[in-house]
Protein backbone atom coordinates (compact mmCIF):
# COMPACT_ATOMS: atom_id res chain seq x y z
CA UNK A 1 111.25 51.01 116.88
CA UNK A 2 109.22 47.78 117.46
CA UNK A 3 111.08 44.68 117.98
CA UNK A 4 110.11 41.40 116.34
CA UNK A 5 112.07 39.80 118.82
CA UNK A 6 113.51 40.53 122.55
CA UNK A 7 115.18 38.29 125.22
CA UNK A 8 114.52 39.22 128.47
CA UNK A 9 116.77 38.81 131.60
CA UNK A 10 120.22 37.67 129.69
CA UNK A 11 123.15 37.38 131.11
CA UNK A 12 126.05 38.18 128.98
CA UNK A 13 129.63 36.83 129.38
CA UNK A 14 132.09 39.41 131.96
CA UNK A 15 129.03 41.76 132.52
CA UNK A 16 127.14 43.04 135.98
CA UNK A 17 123.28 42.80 135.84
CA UNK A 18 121.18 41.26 133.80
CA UNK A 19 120.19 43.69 130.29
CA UNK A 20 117.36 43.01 127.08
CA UNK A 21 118.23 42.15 124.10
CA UNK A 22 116.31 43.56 121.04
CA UNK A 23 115.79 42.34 117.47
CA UNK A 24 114.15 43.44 114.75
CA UNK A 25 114.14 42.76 110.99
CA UNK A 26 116.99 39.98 111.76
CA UNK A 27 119.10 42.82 113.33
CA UNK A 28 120.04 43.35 117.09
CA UNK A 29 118.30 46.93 117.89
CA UNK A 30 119.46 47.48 121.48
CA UNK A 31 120.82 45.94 125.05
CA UNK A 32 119.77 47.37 127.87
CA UNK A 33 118.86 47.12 131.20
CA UNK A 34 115.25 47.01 130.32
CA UNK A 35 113.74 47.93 127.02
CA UNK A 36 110.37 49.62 127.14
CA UNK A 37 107.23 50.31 125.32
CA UNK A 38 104.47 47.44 123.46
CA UNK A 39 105.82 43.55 123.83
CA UNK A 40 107.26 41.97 120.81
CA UNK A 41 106.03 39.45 118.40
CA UNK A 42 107.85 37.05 120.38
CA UNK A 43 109.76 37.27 124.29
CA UNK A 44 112.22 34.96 125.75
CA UNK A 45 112.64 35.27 128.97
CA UNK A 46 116.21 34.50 129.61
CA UNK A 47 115.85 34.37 133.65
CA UNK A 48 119.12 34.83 134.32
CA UNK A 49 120.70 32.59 131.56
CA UNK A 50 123.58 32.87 129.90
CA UNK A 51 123.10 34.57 126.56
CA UNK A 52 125.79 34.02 124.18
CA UNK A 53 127.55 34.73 120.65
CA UNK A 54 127.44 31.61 118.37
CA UNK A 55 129.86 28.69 118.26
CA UNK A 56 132.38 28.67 115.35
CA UNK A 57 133.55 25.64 114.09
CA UNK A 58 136.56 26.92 112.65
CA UNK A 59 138.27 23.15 110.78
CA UNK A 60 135.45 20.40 110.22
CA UNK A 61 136.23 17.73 107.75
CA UNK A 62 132.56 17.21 107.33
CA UNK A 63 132.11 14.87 104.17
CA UNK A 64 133.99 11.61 105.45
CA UNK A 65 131.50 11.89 108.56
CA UNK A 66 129.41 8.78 109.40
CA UNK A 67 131.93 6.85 108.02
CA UNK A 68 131.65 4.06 110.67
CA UNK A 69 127.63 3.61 110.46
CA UNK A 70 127.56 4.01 106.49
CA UNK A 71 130.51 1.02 106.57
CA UNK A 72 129.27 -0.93 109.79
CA UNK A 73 132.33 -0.90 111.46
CA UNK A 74 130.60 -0.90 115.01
CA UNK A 75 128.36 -3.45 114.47
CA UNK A 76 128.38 -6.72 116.02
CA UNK A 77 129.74 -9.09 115.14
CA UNK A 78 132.75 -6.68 115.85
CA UNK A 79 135.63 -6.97 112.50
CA UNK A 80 139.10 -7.32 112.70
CA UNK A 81 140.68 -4.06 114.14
CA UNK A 82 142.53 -4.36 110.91
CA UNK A 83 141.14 -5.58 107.56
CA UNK A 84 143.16 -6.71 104.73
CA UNK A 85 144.25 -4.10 102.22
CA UNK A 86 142.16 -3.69 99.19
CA UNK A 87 144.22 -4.79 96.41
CA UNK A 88 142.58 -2.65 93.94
CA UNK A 89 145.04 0.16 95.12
CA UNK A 90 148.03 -1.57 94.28
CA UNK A 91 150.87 0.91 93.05
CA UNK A 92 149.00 3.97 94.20
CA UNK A 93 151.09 6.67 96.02
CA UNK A 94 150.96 6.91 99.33
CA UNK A 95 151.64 10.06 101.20
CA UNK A 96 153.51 10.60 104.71
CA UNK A 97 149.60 9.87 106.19
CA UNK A 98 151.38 6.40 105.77
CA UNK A 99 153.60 7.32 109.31
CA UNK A 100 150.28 8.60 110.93
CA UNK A 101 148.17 5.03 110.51
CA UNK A 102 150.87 2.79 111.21
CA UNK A 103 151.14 5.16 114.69
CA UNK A 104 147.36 5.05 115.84
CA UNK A 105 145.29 2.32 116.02
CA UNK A 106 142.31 4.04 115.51
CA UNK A 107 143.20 5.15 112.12
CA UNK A 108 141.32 3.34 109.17
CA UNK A 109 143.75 2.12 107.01
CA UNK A 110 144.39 4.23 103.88
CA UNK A 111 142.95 1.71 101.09
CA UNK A 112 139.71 1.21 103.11
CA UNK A 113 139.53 5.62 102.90
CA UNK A 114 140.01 5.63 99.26
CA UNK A 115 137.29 3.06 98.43
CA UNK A 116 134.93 4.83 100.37
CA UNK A 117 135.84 8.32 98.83
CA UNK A 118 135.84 6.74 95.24
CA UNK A 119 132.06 5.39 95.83
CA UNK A 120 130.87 8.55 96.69
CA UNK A 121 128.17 10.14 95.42
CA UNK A 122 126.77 14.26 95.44
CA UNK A 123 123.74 13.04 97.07
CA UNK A 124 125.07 10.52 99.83
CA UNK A 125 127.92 13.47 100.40
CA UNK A 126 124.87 15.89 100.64
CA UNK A 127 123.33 13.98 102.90
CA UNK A 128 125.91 12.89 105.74
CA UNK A 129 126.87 16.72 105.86
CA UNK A 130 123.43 17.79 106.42
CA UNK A 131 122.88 15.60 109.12
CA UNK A 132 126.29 16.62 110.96
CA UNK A 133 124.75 20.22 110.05
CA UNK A 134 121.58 19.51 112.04
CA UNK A 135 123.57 18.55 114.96
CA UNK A 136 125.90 22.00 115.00
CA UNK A 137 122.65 23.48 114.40
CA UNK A 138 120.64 22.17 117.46
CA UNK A 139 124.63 22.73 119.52
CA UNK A 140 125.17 25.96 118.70
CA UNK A 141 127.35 26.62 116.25
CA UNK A 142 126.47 28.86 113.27
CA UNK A 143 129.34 29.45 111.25
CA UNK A 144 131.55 26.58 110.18
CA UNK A 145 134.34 25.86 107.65
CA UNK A 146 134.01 22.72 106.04
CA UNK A 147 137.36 20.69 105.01
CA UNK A 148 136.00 18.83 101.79
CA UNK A 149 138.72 16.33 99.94
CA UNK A 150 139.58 17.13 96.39
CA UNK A 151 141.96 14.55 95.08
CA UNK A 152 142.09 11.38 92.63
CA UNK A 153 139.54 9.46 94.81
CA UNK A 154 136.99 11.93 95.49
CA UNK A 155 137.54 14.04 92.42
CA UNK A 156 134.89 16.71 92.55
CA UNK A 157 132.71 14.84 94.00
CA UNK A 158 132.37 15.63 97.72
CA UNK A 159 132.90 19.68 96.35
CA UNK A 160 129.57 19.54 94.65
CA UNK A 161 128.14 17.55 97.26
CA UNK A 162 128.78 20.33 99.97
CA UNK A 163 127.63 23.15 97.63
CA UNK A 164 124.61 21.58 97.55
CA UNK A 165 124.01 21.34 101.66
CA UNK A 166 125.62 24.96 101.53
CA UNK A 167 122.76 26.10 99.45
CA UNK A 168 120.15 24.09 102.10
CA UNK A 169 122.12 25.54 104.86
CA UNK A 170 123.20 28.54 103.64
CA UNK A 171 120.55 31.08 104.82
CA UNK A 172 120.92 29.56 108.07
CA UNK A 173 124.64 29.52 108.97
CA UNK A 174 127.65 31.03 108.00
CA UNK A 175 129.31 28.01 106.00
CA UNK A 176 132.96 28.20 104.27
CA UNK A 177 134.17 25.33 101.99
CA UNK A 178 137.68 24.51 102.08
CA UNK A 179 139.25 22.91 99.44
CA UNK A 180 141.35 20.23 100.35
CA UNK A 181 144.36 18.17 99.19
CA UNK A 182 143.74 15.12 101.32
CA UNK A 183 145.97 13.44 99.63
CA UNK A 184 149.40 15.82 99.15
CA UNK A 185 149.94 16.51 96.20
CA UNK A 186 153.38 15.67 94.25
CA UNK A 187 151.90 12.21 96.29
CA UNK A 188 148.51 12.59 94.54
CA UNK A 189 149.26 15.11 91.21
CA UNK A 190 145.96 15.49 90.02
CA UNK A 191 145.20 17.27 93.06
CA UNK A 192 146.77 20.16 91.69
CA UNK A 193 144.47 20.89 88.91
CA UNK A 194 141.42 19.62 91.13
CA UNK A 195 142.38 22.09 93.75
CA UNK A 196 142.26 24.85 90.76
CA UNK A 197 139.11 23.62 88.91
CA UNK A 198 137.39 23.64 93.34
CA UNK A 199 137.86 27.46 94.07
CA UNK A 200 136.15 27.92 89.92
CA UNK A 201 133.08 25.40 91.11
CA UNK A 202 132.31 27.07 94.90
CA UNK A 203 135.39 26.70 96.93
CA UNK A 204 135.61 29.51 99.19
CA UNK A 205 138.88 29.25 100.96
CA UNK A 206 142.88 27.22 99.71
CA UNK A 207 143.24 24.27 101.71
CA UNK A 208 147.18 22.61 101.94
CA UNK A 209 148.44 19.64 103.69
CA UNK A 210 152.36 20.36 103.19
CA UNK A 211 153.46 18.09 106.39
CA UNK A 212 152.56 14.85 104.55
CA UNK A 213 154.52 15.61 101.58
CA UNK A 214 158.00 13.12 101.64
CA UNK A 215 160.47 15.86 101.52
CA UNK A 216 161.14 19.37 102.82
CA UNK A 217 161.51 20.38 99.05
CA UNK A 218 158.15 19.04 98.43
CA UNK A 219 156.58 20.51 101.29
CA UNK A 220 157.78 23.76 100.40
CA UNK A 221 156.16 23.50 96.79
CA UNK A 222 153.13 22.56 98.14
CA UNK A 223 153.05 25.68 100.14
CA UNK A 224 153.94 27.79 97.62
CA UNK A 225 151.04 26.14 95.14
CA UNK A 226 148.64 26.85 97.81
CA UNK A 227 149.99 30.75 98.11
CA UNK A 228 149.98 31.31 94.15
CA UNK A 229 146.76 29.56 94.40
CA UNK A 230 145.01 31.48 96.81
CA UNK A 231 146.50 34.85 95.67
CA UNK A 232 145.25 34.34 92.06
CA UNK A 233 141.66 33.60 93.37
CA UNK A 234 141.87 36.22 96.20
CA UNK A 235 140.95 33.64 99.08
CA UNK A 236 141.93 32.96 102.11
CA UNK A 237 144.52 29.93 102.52
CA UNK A 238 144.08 26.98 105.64
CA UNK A 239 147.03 24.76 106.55
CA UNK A 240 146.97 21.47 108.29
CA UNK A 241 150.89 21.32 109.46
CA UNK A 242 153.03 19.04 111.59
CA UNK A 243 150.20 16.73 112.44
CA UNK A 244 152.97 14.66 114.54
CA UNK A 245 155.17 14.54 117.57
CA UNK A 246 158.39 14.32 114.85
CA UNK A 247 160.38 17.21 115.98
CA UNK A 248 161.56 16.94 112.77
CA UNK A 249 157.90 18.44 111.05
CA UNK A 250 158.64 21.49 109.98
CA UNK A 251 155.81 23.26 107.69
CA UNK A 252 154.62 25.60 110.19
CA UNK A 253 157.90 27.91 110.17
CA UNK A 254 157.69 27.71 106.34
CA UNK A 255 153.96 28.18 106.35
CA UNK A 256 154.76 31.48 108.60
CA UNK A 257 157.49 32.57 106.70
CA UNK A 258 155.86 32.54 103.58
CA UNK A 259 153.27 34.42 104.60
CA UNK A 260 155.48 37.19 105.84
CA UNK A 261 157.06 37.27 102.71
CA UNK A 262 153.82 37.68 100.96
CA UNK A 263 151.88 40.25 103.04
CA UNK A 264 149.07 37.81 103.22
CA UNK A 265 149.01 38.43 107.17
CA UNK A 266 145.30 37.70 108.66
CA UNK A 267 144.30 35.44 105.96
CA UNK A 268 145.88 32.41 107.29
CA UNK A 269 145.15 29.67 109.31
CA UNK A 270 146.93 26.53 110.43
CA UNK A 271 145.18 23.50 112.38
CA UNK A 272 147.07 20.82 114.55
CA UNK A 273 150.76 22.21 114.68
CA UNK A 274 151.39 19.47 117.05
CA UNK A 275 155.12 18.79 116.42
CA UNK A 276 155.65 22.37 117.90
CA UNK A 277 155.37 20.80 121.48
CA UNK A 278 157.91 18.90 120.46
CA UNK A 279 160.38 21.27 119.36
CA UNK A 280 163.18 22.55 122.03
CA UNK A 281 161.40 24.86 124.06
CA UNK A 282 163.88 27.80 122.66
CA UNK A 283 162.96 27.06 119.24
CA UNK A 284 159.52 26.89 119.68
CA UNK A 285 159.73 30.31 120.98
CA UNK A 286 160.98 31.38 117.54
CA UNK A 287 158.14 29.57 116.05
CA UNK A 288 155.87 31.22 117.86
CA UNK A 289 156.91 34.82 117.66
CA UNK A 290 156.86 34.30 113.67
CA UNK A 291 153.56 33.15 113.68
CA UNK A 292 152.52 36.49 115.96
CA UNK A 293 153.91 38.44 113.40
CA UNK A 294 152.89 36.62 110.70
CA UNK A 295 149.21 36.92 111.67
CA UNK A 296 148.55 33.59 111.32
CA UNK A 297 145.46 32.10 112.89
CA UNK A 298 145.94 28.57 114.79
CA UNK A 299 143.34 25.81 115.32
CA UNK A 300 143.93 23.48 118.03
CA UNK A 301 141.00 20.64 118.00
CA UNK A 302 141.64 19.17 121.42
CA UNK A 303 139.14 16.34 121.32
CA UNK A 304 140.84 14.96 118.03
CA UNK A 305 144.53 16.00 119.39
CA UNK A 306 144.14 14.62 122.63
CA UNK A 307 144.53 11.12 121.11
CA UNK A 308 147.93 12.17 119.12
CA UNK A 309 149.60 15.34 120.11
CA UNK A 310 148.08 18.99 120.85
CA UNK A 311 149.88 21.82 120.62
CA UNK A 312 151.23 24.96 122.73
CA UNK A 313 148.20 26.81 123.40
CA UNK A 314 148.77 28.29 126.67
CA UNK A 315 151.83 29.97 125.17
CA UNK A 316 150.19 30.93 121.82
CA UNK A 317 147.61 32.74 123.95
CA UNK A 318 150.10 34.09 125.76
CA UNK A 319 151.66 35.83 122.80
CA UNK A 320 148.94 37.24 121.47
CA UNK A 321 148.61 34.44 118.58
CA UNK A 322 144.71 34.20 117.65
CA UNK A 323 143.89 30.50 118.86
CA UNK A 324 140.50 28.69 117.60
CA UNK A 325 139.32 25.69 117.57
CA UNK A 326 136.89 23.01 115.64
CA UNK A 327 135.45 19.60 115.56
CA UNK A 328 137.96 18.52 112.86
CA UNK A 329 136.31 14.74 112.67
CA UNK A 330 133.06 12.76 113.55
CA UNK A 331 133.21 9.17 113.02
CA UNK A 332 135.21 9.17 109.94
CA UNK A 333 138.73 7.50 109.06
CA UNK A 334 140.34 9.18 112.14
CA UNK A 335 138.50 10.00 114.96
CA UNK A 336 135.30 7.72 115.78
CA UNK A 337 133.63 9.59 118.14
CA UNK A 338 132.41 13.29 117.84
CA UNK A 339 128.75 15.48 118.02
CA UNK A 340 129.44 18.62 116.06
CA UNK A 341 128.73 20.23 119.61
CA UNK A 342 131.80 22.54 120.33
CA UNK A 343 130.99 22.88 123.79
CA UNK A 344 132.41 19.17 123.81
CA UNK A 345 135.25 20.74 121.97
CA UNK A 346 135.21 23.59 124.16
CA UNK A 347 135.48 21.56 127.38
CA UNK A 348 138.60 19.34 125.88
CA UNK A 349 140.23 22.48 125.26
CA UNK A 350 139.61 23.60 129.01
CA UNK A 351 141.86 20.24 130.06
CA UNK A 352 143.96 20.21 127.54
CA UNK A 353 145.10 24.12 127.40
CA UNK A 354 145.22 24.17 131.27
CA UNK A 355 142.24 26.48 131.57
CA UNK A 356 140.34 25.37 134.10
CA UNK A 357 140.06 28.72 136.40
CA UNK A 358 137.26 31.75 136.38
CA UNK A 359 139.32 33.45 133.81
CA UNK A 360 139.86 30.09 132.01
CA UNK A 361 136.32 29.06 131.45
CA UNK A 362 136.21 32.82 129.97
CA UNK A 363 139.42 32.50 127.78
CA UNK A 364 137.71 29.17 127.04
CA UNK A 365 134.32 30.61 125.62
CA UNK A 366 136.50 33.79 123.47
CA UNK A 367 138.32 30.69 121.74
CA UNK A 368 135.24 28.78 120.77
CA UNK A 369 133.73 32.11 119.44
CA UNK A 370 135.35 35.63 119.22
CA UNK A 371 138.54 33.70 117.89
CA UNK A 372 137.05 31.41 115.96
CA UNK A 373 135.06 34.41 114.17
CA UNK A 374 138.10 35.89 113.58
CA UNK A 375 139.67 32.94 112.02
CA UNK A 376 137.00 33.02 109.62
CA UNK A 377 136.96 36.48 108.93
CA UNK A 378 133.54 36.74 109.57
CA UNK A 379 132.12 40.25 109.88
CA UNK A 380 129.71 42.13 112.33
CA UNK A 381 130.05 39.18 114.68
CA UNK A 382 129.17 39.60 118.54
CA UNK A 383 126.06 40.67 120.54
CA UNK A 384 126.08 44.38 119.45
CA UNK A 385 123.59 46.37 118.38
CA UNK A 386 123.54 46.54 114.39
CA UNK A 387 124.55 43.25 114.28
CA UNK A 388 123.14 39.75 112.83
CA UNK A 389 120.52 38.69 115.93
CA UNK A 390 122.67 35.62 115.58
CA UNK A 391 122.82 34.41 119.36
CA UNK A 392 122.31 31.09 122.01
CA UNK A 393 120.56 31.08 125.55
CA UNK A 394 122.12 28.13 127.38
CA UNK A 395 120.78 26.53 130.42
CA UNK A 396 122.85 27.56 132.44
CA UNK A 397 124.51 31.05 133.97
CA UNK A 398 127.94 31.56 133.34
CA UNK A 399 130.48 29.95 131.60
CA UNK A 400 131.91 27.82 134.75
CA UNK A 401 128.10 26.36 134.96
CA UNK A 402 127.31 25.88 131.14
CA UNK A 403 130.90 24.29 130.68
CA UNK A 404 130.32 21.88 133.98
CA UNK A 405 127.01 20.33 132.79
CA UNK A 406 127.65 20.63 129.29
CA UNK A 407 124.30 22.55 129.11
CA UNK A 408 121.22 22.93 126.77
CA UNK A 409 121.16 25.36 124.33
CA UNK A 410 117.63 25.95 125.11
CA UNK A 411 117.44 28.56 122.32
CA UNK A 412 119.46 28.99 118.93
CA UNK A 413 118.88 32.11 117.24
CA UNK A 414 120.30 32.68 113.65
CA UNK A 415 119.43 36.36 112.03
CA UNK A 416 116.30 37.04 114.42
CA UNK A 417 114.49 33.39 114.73
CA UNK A 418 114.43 30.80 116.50
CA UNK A 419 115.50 27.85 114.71
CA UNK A 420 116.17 25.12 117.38
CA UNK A 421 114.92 24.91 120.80
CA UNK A 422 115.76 22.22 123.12
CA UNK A 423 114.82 21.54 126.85
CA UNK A 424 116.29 17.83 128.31
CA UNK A 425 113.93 16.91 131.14
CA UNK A 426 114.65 13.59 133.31
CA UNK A 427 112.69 12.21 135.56
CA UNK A 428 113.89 10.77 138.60
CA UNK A 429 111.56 8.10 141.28
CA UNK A 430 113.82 7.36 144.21
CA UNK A 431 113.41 3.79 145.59
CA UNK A 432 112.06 4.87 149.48
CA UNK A 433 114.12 3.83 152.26
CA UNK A 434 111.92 0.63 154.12
């Protein structure tokens, strides 16, 4: 067979010698040592670099991004850290998000969120997503699920707006759209026929929020919503829970239990889960062996975390729990910083997980792709042959290397082409010594 497509000279994660990589018709053919016969349409030659699966950005809450540009909040002259409440929002319910601004500074205050959610528009939406799309794009990262707000503010809004960059972005990337109660919901009850009227207008996935709701009672009805929910629609359900060091926050053991209950093992996720490393250790053993059993997937976005709390990873892993990770925020209401690059992501999680070792950096990579794959169910995922050619050359050799210098990703290749290349040259002149 003739290959449209072969990179020369990879080096693949945990493998001796350098192999080929064939594609043709979008489609990984072979990898081998060397494959023979007429050259390609196009040859890469890898020379030595590390060759790669895809990123996966497994929780990305991808419509409030840009937040602080669109609203000028880092310009000079510099505003108040905190501006006066907008009154229009007077008598509005506030969820247990309430706890989590008053705690960090760099939290935009609620009212300031909802104003910007209720002036949205599908094409501004459409817009700010694309462009955090063209940056996982250019990092790496092909398959992504998108956290998209469905409540009172927001309405449907934001939904159609990231159906329409799904349908731009679609044939290049795996992209998931989670619906998502931003808002709680007995806190914000029109959520609950928004979330409903989502999954009929392009949702893919059940998003819940239970941790914010006021009382356990409440949490557990959200949870249950999002299970009836989900199983009527046959999707796939992903939990934000315990979001807090409150020892006190507990929606993940309900979040696991109730998916024991229901068989719905594999098909859900939780991100966060921070409270857990606040939980006496014994407990949080129990926690942890439910989950395990429970299938449940967990995302642990360190870069966001690392300003609140992060969770147990080293003993998740160490149970066998699938652990994943994702950008979660770029410059929105929560987090101001952010690249949709989940190496950055990738090397947070190296600190924060205590993973910097040789089998670290490795335990690091599986996170930010096998895992994350997983978490999203994607399938034929992985450099194999009669998969997707879906696959990155970085600049540098091994993980250790590419994690170090946060390298290039001199090619991204999504089902056989090339669709971003980038090089970073610099140029140095050295004063000479007199």
């Amino acid at each position: 067979m003739s290959n449209d497509l072969i990179i020369r000279n990879a080096q693949l994660r945990q493998r001796v010698g350098l192999v080929d990589i064939g594609v043709a018709d979008g489609v990984i053919t072979a990898i081998e040592p060397h494959i023979a016969g007429g050259p390609a349409e196009r040859e890469i030659d890898a020379a030595g670099r590390l060759v790669t699966e895809p990123l996966v950005d497994c929780h990305f809450h991808i419509d409030k991004s840009f937040f602080g540009e669109t609203t000028g909040r880092y310009d000079y002259p510099l505003k108040e850290a905190r501006s006066a409440a907008t009154t229009s929002f007077e008598g509005e319910p506030r969820s247990g998000m309430l706890d989590y601004e008053a705690s960090h500074e760099n939290v935009v205050p609620i009212e300031e969120t909802w104003a910007f959610k209720r002036a949205y528009t599908v094409d501004d939406v459409a817009q700010r997503i694309g462009r955090a799309l063209n940056l996982a794009i250019k990092h790496g990262t092909l398959a992504m699920r998108m956290f998209i707000d469905v409540d009172s503010f927001a309405g449907l809004t934001a939904l159609e707006g990231a159906v329409k960059a799904r349908e731009r972005y679609g044939s290049t990337m795996e992209l998931q759209i989670c619906a998502f109660p931003q808002e709680g919901l007995h806190t914000n009850e029109e959520s609950f026929e928004l979330m409903e009227r989502a999954l009929v207008s392009g949702a893919d996935v059940v998003g819940g929020l239970p941790w914010v709701e006021w009382t356990d009672a409440a949490a557990s009805e959200h949870i249950d919503f999002c299970f009836d929910l989900a199983m009527r629609f046959d999707k796939d359900i992903h939990f934000l829970c315990d979001d807090t060091p409150d020892p006190m926050s507990r929606s993940l053991e309900m979040v696991a239990a109730k998916t024991i209950a229901t068989g719905f093992k594999g098909r859900v996720s939780s991100s966060h889960n921070g409270a857990l490393r606040h939980y006496p250790d014994a407990h949080a053993v129990r926690v942890i062996n439910m989950l395990k059993q429970a299938g449940v997937n967990m995302v642990a976005n360190a870069n966001v975390n690392s300003l609140g709390t992060y969770t147990r990873v080293p003993e998740l892993l160490a149970a066998g729990v699938n652990v994943s990770f994702g950008q979660d925020d770029l410059d929105n209401f929560y987090y101001p910083l952010g690249r949709a690059d989940m190496l950055d992501v990738m090397n947070f999680t190296v600190h924060m997980a205590q993973l910097a070792t040789p089998r670290g950096f490795e335990t690091a990579f599986d996170i930010g792709t096998l895992n994350g794959a997983r978490t999203l169910g994607l399938s034929r995922y992985g450099l194999a042959p009669g998969n997707p050619a879906n696959m990155l050359v970085f600049a540098g050799r091994n993980p250790h290397e590419v994690l170090q210098m946060q390298s290039d990703r001199n090619y991204v290749i999504s089902r056989g082409q090339v669709v971003s290349e980038t090089n970073s040259t610099t140029k140095l002149r050295l004063i000479e010594a007199r």
